[in-house]
N, C-alpha and C. Protein backbone atom coordinates (compact mmCIF):
# COMPACT_ATOMS: atom_id res chain seq x y z
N UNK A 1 1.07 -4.69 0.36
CA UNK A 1 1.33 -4.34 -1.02
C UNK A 1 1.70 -5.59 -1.82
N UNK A 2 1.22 -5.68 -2.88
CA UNK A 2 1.58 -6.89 -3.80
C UNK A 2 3.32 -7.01 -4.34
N UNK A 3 3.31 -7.44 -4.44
CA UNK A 3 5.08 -8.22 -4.62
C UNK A 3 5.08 -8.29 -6.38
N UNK A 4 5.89 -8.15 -6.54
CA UNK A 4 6.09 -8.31 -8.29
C UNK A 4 6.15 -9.79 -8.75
N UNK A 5 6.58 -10.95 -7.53
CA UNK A 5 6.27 -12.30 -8.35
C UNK A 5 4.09 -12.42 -8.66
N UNK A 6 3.56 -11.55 -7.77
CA UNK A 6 1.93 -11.94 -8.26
C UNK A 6 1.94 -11.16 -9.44
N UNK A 7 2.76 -10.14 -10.23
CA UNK A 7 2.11 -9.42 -11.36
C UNK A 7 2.61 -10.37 -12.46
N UNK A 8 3.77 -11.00 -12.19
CA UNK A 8 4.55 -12.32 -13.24
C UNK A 8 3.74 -13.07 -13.27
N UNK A 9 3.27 -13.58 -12.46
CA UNK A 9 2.12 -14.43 -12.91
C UNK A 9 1.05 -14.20 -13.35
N UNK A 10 -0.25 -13.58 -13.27
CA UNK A 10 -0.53 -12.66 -13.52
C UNK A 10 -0.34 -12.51 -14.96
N UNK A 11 0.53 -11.67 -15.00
CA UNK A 11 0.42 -11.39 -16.26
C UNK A 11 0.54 -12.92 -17.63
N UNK A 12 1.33 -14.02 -16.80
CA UNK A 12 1.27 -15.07 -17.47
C UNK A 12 0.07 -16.22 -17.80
N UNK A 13 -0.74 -16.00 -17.12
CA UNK A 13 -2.26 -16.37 -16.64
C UNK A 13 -3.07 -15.77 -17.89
N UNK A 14 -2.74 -14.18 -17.54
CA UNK A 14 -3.48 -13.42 -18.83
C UNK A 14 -3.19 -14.14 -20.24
N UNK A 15 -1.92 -13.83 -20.59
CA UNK A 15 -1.22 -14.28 -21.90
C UNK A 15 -1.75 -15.70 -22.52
N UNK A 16 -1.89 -16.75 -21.58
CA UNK A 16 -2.05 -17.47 -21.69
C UNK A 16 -3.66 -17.76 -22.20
N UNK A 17 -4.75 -17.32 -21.20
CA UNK A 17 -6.01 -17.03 -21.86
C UNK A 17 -6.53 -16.18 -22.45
N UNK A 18 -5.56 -15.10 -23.43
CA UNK A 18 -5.62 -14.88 -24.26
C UNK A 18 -5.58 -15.86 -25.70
N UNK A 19 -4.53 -16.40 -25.56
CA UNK A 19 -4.61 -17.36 -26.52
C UNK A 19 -5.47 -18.14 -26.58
N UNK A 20 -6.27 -18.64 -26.02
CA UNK A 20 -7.34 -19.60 -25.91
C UNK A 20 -8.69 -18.42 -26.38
N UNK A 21 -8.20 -17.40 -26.47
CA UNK A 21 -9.64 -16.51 -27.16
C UNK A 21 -10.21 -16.31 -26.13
N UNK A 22 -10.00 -16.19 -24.69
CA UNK A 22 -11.09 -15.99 -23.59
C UNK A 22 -10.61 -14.92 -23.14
N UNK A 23 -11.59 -13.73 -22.57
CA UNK A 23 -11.66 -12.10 -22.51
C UNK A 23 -11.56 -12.48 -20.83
N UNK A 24 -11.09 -11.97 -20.49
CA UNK A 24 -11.00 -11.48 -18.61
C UNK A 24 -11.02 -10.40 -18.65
N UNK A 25 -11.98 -10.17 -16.97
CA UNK A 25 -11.92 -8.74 -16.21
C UNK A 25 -10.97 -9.14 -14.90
N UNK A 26 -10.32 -8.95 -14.44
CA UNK A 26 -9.44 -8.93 -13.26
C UNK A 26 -9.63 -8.21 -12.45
N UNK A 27 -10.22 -9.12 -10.92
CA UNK A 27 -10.60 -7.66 -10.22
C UNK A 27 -9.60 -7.93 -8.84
N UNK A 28 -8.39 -7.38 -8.56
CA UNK A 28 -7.26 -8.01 -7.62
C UNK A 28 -7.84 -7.34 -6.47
N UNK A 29 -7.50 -8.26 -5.64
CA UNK A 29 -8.24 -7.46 -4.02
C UNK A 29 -7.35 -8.45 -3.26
N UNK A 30 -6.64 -7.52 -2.16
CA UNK A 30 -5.51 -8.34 -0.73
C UNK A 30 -6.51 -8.97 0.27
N UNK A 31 -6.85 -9.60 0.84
CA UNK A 31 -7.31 -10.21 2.26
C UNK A 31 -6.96 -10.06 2.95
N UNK A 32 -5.58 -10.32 3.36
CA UNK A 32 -4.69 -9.21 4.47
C UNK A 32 -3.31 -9.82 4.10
N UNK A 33 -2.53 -9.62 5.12
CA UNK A 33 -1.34 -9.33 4.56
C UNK A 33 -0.71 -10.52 4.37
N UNK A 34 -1.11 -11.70 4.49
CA UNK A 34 -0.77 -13.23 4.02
C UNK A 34 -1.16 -13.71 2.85
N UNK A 35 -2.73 -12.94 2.57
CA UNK A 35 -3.04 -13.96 1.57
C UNK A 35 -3.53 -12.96 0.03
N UNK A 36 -3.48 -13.63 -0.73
CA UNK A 36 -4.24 -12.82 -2.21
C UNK A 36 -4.86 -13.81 -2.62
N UNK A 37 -6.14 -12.55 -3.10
CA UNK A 37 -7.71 -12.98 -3.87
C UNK A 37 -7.18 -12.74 -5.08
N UNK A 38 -7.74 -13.36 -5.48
CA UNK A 38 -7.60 -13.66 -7.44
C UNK A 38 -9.13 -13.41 -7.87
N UNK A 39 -10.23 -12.67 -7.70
CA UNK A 39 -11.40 -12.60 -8.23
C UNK A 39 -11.59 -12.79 -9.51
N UNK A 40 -11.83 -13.49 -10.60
CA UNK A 40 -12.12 -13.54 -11.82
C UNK A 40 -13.24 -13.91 -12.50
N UNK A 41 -13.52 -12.98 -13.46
CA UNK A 41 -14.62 -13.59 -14.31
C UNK A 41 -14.69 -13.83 -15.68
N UNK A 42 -15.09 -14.71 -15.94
CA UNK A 42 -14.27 -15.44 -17.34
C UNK A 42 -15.49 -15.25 -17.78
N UNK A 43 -15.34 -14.65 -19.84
CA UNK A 43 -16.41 -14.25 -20.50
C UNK A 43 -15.96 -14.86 -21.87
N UNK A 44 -16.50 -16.39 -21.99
CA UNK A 44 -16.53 -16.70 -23.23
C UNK A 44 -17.41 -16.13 -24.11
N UNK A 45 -16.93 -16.05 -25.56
CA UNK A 45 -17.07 -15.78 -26.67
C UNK A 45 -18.95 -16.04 -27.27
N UNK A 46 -18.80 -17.93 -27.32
CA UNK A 46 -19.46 -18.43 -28.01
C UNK A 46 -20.53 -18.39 -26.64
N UNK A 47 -20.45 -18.40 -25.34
CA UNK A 47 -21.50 -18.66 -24.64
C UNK A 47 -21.98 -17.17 -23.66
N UNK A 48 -22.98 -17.28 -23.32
CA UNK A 48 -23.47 -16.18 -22.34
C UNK A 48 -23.42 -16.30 -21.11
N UNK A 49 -23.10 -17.36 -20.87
CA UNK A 49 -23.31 -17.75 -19.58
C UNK A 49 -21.24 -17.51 -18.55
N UNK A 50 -21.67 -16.98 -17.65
CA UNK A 50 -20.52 -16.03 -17.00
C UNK A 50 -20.19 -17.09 -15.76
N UNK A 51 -19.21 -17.19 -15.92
CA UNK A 51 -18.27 -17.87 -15.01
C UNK A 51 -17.45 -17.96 -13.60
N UNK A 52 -17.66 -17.46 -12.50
CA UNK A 52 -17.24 -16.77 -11.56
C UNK A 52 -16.39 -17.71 -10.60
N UNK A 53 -15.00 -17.25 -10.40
CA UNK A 53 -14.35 -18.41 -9.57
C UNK A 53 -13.23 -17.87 -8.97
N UNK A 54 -13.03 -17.61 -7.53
CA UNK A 54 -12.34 -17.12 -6.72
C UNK A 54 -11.06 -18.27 -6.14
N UNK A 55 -9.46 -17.58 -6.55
CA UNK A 55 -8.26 -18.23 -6.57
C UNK A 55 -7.82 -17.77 -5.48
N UNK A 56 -7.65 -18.83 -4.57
CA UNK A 56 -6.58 -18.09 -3.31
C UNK A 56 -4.88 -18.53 -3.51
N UNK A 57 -4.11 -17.84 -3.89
CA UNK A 57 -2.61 -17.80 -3.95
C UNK A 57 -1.95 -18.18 -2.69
């Protein structure tokens, strides 16, 4: 189960590229019980072109 320091961040990550005008989908998924996936896909504005880049915590 995820721990409340990954939703603090998380949610500070968001906030943050919000301000920069960039839209996220967040797709959270565990690996097992050591590690967390950060799946993200970043959808700028001005471009079409989609961004895909997997964060290991």
């Amino acid at each position: 189960m995820v721990t409340k320091p990954y939703f603090v961040i998380l949610n500070e990550v968001k906030n943050l590229l919000r301000m920069q005008e960039i839209k996220l989908l967040f797709s959270n998924k565990l690996r097992d019980s050591s590690g967390f996936t950060l799946r993200m896909t970043v959808l700028k504005p001005s471009h079409s072109v989609r961004t895909k880049s997997n964060l290991i915590i």
